[in-house]
Every structure is written in structure tokens, then in C-alpha cells.
C-alpha atoms as a PDB file:
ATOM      1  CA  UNK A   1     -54.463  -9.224   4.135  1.00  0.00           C
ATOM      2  CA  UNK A   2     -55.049 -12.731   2.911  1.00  0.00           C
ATOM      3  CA  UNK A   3     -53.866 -13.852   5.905  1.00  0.00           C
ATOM      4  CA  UNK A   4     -50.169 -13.589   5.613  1.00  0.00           C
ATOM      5  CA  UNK A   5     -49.556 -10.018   4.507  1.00  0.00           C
ATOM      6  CA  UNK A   6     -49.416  -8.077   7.532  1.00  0.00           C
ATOM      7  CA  UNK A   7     -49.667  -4.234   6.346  1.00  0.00           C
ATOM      8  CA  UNK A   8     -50.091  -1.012   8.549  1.00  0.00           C
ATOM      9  CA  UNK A   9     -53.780   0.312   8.414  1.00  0.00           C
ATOM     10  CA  UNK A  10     -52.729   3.350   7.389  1.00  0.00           C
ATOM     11  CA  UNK A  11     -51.312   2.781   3.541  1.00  0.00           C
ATOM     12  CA  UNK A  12     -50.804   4.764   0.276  1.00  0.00           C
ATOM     13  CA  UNK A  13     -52.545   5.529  -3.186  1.00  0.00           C
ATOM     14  CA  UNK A  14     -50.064   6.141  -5.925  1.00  0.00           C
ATOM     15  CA  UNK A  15     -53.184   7.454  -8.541  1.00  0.00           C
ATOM     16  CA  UNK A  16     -52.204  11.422  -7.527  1.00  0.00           C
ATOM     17  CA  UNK A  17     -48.730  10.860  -8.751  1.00  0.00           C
ATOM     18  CA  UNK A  18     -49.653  10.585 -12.495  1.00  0.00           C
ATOM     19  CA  UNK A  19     -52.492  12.647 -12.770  1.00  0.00           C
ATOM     20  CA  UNK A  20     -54.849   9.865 -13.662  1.00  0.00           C
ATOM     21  CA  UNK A  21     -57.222  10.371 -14.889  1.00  0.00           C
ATOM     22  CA  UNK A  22     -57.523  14.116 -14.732  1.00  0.00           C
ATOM     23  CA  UNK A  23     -56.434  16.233 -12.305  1.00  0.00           C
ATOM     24  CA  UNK A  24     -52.389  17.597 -11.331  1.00  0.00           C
ATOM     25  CA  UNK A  25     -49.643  16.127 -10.434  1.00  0.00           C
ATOM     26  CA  UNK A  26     -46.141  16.524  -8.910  1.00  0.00           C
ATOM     27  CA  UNK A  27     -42.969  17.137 -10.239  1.00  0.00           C
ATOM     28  CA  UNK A  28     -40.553  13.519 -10.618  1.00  0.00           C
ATOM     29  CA  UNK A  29     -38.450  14.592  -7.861  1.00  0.00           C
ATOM     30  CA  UNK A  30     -41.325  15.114  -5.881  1.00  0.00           C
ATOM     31  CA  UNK A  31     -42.809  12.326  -6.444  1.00  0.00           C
ATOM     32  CA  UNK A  32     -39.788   9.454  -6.012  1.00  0.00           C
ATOM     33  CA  UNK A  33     -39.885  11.829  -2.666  1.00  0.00           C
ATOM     34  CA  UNK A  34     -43.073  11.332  -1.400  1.00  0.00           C
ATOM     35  CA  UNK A  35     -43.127   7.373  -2.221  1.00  0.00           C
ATOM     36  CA  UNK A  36     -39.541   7.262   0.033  1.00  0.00           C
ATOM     37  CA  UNK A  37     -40.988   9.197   2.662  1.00  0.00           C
ATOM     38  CA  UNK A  38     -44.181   7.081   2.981  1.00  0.00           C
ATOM     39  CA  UNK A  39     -41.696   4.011   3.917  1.00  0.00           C
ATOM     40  CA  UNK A  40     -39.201   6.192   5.820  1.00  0.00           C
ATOM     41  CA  UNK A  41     -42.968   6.814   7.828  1.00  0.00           C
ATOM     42  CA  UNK A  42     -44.157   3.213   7.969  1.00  0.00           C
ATOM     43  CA  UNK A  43     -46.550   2.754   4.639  1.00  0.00           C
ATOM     44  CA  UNK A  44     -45.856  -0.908   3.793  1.00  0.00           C
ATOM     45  CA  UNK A  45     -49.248  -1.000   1.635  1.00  0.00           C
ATOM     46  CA  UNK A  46     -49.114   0.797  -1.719  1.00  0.00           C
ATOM     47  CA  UNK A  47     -51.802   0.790  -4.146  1.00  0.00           C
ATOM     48  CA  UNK A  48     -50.812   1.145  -7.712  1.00  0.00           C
ATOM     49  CA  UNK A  49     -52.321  -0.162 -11.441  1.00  0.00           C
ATOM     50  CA  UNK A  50     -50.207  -0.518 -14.415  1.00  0.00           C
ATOM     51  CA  UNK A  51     -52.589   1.781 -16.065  1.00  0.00           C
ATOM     52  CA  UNK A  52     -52.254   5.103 -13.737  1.00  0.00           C
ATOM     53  CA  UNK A  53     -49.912   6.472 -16.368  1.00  0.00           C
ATOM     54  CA  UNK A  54     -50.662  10.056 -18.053  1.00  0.00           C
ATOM     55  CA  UNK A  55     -47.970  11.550 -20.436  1.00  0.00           C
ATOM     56  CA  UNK A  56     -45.054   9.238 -20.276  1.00  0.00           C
ATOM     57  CA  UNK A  57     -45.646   9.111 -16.159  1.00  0.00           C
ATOM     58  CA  UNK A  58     -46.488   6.129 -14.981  1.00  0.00           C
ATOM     59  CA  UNK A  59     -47.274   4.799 -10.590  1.00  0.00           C
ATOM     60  CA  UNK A  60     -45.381   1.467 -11.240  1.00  0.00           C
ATOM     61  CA  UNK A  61     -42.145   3.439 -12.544  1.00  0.00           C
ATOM     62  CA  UNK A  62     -42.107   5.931  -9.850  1.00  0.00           C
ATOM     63  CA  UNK A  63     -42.801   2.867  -7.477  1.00  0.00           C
ATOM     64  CA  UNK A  64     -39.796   0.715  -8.833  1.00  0.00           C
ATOM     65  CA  UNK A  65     -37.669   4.051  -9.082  1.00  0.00           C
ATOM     66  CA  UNK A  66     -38.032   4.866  -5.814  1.00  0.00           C
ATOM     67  CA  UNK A  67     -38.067   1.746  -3.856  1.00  0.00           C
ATOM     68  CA  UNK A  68     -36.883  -1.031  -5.398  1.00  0.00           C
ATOM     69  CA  UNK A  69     -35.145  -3.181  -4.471  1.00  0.00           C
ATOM     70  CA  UNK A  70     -38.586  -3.567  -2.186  1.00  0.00           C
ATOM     71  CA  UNK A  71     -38.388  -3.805   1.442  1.00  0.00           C
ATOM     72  CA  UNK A  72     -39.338  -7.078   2.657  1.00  0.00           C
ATOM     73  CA  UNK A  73     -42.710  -6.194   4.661  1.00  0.00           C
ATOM     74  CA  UNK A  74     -43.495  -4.202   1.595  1.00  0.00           C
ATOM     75  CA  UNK A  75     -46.771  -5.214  -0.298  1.00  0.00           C
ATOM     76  CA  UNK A  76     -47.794  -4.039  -3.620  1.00  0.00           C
ATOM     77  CA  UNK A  77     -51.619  -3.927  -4.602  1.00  0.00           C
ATOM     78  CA  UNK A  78     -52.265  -3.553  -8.175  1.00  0.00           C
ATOM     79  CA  UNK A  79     -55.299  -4.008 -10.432  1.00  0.00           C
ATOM     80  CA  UNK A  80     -56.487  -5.392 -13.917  1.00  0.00           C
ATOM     81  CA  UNK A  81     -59.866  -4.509 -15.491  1.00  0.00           C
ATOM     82  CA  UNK A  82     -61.463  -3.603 -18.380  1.00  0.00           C
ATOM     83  CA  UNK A  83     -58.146  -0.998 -18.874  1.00  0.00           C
ATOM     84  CA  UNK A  84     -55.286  -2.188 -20.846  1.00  0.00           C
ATOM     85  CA  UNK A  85     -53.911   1.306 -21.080  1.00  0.00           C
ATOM     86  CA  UNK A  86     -54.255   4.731 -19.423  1.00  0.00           C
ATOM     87  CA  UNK A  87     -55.627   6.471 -22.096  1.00  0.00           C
ATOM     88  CA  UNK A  88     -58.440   3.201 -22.939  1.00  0.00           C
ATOM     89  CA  UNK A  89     -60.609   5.426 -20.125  1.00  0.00           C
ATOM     90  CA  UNK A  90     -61.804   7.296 -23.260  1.00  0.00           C
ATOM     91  CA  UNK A  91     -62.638   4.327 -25.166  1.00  0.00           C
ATOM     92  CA  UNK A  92     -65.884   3.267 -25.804  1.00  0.00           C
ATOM     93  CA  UNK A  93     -67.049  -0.089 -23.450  1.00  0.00           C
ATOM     94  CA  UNK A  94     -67.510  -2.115 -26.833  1.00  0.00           C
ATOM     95  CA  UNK A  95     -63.002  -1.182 -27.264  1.00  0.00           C
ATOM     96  CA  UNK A  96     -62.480  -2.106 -24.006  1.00  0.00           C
ATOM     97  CA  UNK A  97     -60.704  -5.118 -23.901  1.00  0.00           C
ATOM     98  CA  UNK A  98     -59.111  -5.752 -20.503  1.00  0.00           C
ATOM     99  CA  UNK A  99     -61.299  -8.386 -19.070  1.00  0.00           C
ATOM    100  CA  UNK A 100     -60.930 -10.873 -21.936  1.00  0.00           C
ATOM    101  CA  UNK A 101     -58.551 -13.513 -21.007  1.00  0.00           C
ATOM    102  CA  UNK A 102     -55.830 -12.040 -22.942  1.00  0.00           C
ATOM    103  CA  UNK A 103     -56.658  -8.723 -21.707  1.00  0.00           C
ATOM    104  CA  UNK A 104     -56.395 -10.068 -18.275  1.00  0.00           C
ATOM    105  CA  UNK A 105     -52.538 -11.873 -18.969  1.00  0.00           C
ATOM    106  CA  UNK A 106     -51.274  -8.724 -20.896  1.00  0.00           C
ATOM    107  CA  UNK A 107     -52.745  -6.010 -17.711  1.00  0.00           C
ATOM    108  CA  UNK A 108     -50.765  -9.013 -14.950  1.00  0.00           C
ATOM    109  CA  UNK A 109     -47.189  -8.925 -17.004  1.00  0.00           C
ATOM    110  CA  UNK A 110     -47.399  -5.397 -17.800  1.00  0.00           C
ATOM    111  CA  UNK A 111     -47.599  -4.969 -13.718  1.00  0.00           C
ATOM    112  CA  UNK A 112     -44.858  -7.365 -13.252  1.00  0.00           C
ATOM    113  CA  UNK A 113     -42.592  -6.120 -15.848  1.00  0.00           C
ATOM    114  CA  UNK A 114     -42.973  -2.515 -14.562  1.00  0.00           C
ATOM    115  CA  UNK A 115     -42.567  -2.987 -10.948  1.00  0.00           C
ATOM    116  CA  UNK A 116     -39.661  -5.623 -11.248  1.00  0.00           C
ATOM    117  CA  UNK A 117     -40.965  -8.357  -9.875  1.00  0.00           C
ATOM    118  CA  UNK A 118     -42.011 -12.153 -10.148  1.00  0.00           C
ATOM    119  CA  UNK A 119     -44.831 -12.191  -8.513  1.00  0.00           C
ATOM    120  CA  UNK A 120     -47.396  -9.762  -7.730  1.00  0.00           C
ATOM    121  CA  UNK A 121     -48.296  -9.576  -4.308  1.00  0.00           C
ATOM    122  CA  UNK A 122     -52.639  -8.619  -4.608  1.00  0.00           C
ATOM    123  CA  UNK A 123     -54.301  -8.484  -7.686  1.00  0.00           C
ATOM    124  CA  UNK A 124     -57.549  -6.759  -7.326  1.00  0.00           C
ATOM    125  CA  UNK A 125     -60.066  -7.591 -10.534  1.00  0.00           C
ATOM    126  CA  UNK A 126     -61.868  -4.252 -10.926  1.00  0.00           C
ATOM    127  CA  UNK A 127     -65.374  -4.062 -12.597  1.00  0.00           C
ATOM    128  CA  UNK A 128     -67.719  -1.567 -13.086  1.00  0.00           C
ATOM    129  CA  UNK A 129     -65.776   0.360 -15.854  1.00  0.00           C
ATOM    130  CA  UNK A 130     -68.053  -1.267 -18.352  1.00  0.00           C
ATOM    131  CA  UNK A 131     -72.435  -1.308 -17.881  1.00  0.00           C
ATOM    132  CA  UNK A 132     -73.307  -2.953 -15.171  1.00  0.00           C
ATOM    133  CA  UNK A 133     -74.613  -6.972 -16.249  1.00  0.00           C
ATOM    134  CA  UNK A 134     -72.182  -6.927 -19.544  1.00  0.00           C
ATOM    135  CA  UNK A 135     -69.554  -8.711 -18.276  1.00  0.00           C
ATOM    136  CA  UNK A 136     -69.470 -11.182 -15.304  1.00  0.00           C
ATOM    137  CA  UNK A 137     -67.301 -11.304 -12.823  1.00  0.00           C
ATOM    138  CA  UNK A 138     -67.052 -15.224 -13.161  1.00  0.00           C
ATOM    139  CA  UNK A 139     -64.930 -15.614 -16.650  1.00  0.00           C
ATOM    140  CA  UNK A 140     -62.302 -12.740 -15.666  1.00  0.00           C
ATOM    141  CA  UNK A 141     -62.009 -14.083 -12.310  1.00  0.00           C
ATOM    142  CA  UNK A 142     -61.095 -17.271 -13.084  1.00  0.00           C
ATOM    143  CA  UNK A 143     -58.788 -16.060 -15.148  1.00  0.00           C
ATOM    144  CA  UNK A 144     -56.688 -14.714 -12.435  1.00  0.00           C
ATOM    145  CA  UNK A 145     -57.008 -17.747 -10.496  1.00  0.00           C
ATOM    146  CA  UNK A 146     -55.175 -19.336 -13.572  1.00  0.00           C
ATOM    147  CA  UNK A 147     -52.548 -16.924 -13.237  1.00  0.00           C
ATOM    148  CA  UNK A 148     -52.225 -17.611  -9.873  1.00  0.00           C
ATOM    149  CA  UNK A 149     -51.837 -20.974 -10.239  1.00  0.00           C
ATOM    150  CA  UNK A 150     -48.577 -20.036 -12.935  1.00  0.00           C
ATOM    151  CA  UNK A 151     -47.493 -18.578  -9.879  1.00  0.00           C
ATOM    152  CA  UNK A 152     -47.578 -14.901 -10.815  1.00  0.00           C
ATOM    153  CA  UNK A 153     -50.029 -13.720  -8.273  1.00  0.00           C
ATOM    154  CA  UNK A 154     -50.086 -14.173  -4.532  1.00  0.00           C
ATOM    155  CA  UNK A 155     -53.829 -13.526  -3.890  1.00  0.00           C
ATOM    156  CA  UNK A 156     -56.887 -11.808  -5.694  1.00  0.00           C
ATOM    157  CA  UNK A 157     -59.105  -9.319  -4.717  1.00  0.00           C
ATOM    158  CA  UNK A 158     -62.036  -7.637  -6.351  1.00  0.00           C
ATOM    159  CA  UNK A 159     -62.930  -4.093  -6.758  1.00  0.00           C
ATOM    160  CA  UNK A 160     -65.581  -1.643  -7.640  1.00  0.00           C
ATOM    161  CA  UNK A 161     -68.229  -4.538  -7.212  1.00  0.00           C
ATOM    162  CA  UNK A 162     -71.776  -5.018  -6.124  1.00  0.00           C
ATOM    163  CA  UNK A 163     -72.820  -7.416  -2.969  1.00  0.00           C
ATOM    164  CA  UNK A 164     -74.089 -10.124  -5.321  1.00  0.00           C
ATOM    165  CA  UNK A 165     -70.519  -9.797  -7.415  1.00  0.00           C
ATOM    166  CA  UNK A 166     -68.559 -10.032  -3.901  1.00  0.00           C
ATOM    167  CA  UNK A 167     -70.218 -13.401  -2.662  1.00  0.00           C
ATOM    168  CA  UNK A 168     -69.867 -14.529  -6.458  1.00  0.00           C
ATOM    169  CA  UNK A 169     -66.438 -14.134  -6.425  1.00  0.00           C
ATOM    170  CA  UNK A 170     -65.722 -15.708  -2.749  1.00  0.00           C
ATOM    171  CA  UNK A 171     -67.672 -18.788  -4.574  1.00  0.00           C
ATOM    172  CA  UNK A 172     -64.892 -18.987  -7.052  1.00  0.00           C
ATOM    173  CA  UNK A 173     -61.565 -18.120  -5.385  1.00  0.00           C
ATOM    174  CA  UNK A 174     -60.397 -17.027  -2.261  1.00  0.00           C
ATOM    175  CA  UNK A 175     -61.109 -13.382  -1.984  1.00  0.00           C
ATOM    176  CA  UNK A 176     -57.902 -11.383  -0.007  1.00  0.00           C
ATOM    177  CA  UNK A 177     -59.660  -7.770  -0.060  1.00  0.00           C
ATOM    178  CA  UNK A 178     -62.260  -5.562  -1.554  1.00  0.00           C
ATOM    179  CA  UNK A 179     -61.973  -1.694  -2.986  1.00  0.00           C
ATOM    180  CA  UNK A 180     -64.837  -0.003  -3.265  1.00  0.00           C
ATOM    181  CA  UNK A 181     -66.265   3.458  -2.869  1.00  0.00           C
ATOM    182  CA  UNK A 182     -66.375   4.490   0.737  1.00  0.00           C
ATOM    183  CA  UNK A 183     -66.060   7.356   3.233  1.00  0.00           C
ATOM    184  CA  UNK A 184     -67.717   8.689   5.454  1.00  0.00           C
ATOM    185  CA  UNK A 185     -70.221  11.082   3.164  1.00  0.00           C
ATOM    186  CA  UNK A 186     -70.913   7.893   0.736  1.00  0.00           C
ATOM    187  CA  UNK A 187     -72.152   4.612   2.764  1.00  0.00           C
ATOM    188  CA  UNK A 188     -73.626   2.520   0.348  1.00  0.00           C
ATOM    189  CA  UNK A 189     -71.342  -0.049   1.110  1.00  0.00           C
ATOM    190  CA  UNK A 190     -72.074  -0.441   4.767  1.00  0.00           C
ATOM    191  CA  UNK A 191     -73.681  -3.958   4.995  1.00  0.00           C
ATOM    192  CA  UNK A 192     -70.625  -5.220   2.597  1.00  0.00           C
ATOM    193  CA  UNK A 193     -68.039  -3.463   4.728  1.00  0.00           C
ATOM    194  CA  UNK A 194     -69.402  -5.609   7.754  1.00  0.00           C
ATOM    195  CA  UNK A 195     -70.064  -8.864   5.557  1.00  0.00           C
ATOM    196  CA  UNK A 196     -66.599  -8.562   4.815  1.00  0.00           C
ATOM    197  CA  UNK A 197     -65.232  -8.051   8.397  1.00  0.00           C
ATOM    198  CA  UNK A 198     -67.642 -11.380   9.593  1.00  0.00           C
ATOM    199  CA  UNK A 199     -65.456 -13.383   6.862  1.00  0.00           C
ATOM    200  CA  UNK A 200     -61.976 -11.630   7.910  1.00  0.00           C
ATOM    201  CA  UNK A 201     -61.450  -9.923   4.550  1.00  0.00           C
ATOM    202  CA  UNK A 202     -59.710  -6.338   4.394  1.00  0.00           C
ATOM    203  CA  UNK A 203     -61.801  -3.943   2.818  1.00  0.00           C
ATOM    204  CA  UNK A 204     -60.399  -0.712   1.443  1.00  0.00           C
ATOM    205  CA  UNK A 205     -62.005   2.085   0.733  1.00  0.00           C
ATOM    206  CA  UNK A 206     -60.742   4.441  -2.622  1.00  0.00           C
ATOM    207  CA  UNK A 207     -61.596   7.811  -2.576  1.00  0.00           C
ATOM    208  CA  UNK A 208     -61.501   7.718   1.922  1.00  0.00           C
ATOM    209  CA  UNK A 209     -61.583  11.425   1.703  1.00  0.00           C
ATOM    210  CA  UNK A 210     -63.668  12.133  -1.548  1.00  0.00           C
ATOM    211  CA  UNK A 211     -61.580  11.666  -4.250  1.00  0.00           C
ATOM    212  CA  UNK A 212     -62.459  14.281  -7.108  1.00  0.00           C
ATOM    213  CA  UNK A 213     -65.205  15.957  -4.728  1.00  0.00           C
ATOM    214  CA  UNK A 214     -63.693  16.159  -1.235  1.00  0.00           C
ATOM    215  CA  UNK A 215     -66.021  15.299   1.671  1.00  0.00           C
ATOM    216  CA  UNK A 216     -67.519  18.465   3.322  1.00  0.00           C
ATOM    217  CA  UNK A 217     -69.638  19.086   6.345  1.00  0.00           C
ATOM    218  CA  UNK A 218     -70.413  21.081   9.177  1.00  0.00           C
ATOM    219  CA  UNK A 219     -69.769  18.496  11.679  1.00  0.00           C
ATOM    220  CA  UNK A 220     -66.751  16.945   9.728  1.00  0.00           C
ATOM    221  CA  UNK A 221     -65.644  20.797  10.900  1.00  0.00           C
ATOM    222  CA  UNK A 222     -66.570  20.532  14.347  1.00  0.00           C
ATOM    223  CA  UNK A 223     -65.074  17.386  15.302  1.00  0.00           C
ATOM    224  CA  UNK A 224     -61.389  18.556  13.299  1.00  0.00           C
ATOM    225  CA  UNK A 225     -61.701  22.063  15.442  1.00  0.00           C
ATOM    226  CA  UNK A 226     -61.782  20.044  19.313  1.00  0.00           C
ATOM    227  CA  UNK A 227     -59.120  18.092  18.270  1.00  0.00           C
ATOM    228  CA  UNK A 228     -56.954  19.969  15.910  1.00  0.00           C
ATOM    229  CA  UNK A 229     -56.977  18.067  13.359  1.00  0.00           C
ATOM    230  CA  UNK A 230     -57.952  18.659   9.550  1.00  0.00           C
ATOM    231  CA  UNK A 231     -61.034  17.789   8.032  1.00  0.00           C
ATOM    232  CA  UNK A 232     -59.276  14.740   5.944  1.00  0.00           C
ATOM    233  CA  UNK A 233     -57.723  13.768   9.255  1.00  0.00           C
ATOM    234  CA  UNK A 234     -61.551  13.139  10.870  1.00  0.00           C
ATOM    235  CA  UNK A 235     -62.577  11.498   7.477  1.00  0.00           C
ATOM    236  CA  UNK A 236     -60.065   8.935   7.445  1.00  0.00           C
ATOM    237  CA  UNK A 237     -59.875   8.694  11.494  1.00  0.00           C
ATOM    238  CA  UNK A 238     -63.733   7.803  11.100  1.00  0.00           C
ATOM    239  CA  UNK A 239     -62.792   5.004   8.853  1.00  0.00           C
ATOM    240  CA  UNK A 240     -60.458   3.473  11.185  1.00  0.00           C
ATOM    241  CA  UNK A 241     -62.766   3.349  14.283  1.00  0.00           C
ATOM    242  CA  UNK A 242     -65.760   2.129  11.522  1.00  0.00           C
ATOM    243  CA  UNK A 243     -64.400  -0.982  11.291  1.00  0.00           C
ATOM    244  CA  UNK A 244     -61.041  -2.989  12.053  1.00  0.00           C
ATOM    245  CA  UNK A 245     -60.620  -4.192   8.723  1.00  0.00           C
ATOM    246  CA  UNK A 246     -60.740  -1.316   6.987  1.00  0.00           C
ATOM    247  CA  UNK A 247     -57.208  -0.441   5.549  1.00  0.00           C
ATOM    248  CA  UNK A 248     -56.749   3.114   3.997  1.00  0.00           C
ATOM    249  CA  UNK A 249     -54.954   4.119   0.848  1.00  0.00           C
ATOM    250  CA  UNK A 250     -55.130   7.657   0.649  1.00  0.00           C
ATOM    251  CA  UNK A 251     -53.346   9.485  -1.816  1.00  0.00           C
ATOM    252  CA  UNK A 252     -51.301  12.902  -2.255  1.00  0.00           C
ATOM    253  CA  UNK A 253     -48.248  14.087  -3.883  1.00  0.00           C
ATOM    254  CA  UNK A 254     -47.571  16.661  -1.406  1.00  0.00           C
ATOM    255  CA  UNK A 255     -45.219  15.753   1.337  1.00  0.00           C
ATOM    256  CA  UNK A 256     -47.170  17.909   4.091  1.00  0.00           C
ATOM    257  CA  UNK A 257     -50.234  15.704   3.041  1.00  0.00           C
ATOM    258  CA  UNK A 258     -48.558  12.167   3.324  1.00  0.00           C
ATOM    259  CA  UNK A 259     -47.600  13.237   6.494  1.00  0.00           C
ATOM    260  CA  UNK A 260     -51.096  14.477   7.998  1.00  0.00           C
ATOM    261  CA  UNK A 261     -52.421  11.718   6.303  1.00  0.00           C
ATOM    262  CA  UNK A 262     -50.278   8.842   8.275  1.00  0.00           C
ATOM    263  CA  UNK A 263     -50.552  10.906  11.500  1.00  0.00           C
ATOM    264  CA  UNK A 264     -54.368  10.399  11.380  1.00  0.00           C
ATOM    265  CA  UNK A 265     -54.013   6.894  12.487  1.00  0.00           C
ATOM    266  CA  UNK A 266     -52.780   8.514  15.535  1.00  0.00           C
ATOM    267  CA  UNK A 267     -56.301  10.516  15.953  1.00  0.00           C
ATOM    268  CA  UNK A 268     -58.749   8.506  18.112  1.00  0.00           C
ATOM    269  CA  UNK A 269     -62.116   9.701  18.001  1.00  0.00           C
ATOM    270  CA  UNK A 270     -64.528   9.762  20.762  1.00  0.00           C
ATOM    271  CA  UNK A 271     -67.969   8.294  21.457  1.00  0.00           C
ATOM    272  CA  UNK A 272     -69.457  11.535  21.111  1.00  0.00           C
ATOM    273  CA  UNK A 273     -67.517  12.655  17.594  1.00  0.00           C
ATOM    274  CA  UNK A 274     -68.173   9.309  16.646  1.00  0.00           C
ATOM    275  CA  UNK A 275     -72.203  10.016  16.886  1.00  0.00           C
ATOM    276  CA  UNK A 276     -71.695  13.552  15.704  1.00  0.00           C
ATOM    277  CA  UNK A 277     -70.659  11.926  12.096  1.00  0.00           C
ATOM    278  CA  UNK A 278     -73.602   9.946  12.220  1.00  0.00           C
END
């Protein structure tokens, strides 16, 4: 990633721990548990925001709680946006003030000051929380590259963004990965998935299973039943043989998940499955 981050393909969503935006989450203990265990199996990718906090729990205290001081291969991807705060998902867009430049500064130190650190390893510039053509990508974007020049970022990536936004950005800064919406039942982003494997720029998928709405299908079924596997297993095993630089950050707070989950990088799928998923 970037070109000097080396990270297993396989890496970790910390979202699930908080509950952010909606949904349940695990106990403390559990949590600090499953972020160990994810090293303990080989995660060195962790995908975090200063912002997935939900009632006084927060991803980058767990993170720091659990793991610092960081292993050395570790990398930490984090993200600014139109969020300040967890709770400014509620807000109207017109509130919204993350992607002023101010915005921008205050979402970067909050990141540093809650994972310990100096520097922040990825910083991935979301969009799309606000209407589409309000805001460009241009003003935020270069704000980051400012903030990489104070030396508080290592590299920049961009997330939740159209084609057009993607080659805007690469125009203005040197792009290290995109996050967008992809799995195997949503493939809009199929021709940016390869335009970013011709340039050699990782491209991770968030919800690689279905997020709030879990992928289901018959043949998702099929394919888990010859080999044993679970139906998330195939889903994120797909995304592995769909292109080599995809990098996955599912997340859990279950133990038993984090575990399947890493073990599908061990499930190769065949010529046949492959054409059964379409």
C-alpha cells in the first residue's frame, strides 16, 4: 500500500466494535480481545476513524488499549470526512463541517491524539456523506496534502468516491488506496477496481460481506457446501481471486468470526465456483 506498507490481504474493520452507526456491539473485554487476537493471527492492516465512537466507546481507544505500543509492520488506516463526531451522522449536510479545512486538521489530530501516535500511517478522505456535486473533492484533498507535508500523514487515500472523483484526486496527490462499496452482490465498482489495479493502487472494499444487509444467494450456498466453508468465507474468498489488489477489512466482534474470517484467505476457489458467482 503506497508502495512501502506491506500489509497481509486479509485485514480488519474496527466499525463493529462501537456499534457505529447502529447496530450491537461487544463487551470491552471482548473487544481489546478480538483486536489482540487479530495480530496474534497476522492482521497488520486495521481500519479505524476517529469518529466510530457510540456511547463513550470509541475504535481508536480500543485500538491504542489493546495494542499499543504498535507492532512495527502494523499499519493504521483511518479516515476524515464530512464527520467531525460520531453522532454529526444525524446532522443535517448544511452542519456538517468536516471537509472544511479546519474540519479536515481537527478530524487528522483527533486520530493522532487518540491512537498515540505522530504520524498517521493512511488517511483516506471520504466523500459521499454530503449530496453528490456539493463539495469537491479538490479543496479537502489538498488539504491533506498540506498535512502531509507538516508531516502528520504518511499517504492519502480516498473513499466512497465516483470514477471521475478517483482520477481527480490521482491529478492532485498521490493516491495510496481506495474504499468503496464492493462485494460480490454489489459490482458497480468493477471498471474502478481494475483502473486501480493497472495503476498499482490497493483497493478495499467496505462492507466485503454486506455490511448492514449480508450478501445472500443460492450459489453463494453452493460453492460454501463443496468446500465447507461459510457463506462469508466464499464472499470474501471471491474478492481475493477478483483481483490482486484487493485488500479486505472485514469486521466482527466475535472471536469465532475473526477467525473464519482470516482463515478465508486460506480458501482458494476454483474455475468452476469462480463462474458459478458470476
Amino acid at each position: 500500500m503506497g508502495g512501502d506498507l506491506s500489509v497481509a490481504r486479509v485485514g480488519y474493520g474496527a466499525m463493529k466494535l462501537t456499534g457505529w452507526p447502529r447496530g450491537d456491539r461487544p463487551d470491552r473485554e471482548t473487544a481489546l480481545a478480538v483486536l489482540r487476537r487479530a495480530v496474534e493471527l497476522g492482521v497488520n492492516h486495521i481500519d479505524t476513524s476517529h469518529y466510530y465512537a457510540r456511547d463513550g466507546v470509541a475504535a481508536n481507544e480500543l485500538i491504542r488499549e489493546a495494542l499499543h505500543p504498535y507492532p512495527d509492520d502494523l499499519v493504521i488506516v483511518t479516515k476524515v470526512g464530512a464527520l467531525v463526531e460520531g453522532a454529526d451522522i444525524g446532522l443535517p449536510a448544511s452542519e456538517k463541517r468536516g471537509l472544511t479545512p479546519d474540519g479536515l486538521r481537527r478530524g487528522v489530530e483527533a486520530n493522532l491524539r487518540s491512537l498515540g501516535v505522530d504520524r498517521l500511517d493512511v488517511v483516506n478522505l471520504r466523500m459521499g456523506d454530503l449530496d453528490r456535486g456539493e463539495t469537491s473533492l479538490a479543496g479537502p484533498l489538498e488539504t491533506l496534502l498540506a498535512l502531509r507535508e507538516e508531516g502528520l500523514i504518511r499517504h492519502l487515500g480516498v473513499s466512497n468516491v465516483t470514477a471521475a472523483e478517483f482520477a481527480e484526486a490521482r491529478a492532485i496527490a498521490p493516491i495510496a488506496c481506495v474504499q468503496n462499496l464492493y462485494n460480490v452482490a454489489s459490482r458497480d465498482d468493477d471498471p474502478l477496481v481494475d483502473a486501480c489495479a493497472q495503476a498499482g493502487i490497493a483497493y478495499v472494499p467496505f462492507f466485503p460481506v454486506g455490511g448492514f444487509q449480508p450478501v445472500t444467494a443460492e450459489r453463494l450456498d453452493a460453492v460454501a457446501a463443496r468446500h465447507g466453508a461459510t457463506v462469508p468465507q466464499v464472499a470474501l474468498a471471491w474478492l481475493l481471486a477478483r483481483s490482486p489488489n484487493i485488500l479486505l477489512i472485514p469486521g466482527t466482534g466475535s472471536l469465532s468470526h475473526l477467525e473464519e474470517n482470516v482463515a478465508a484467505a486460506a480458501l482458494k476457489l476454483s474455475e468452476d465456483d469462480l463462474a458459478e458467482l458470476g
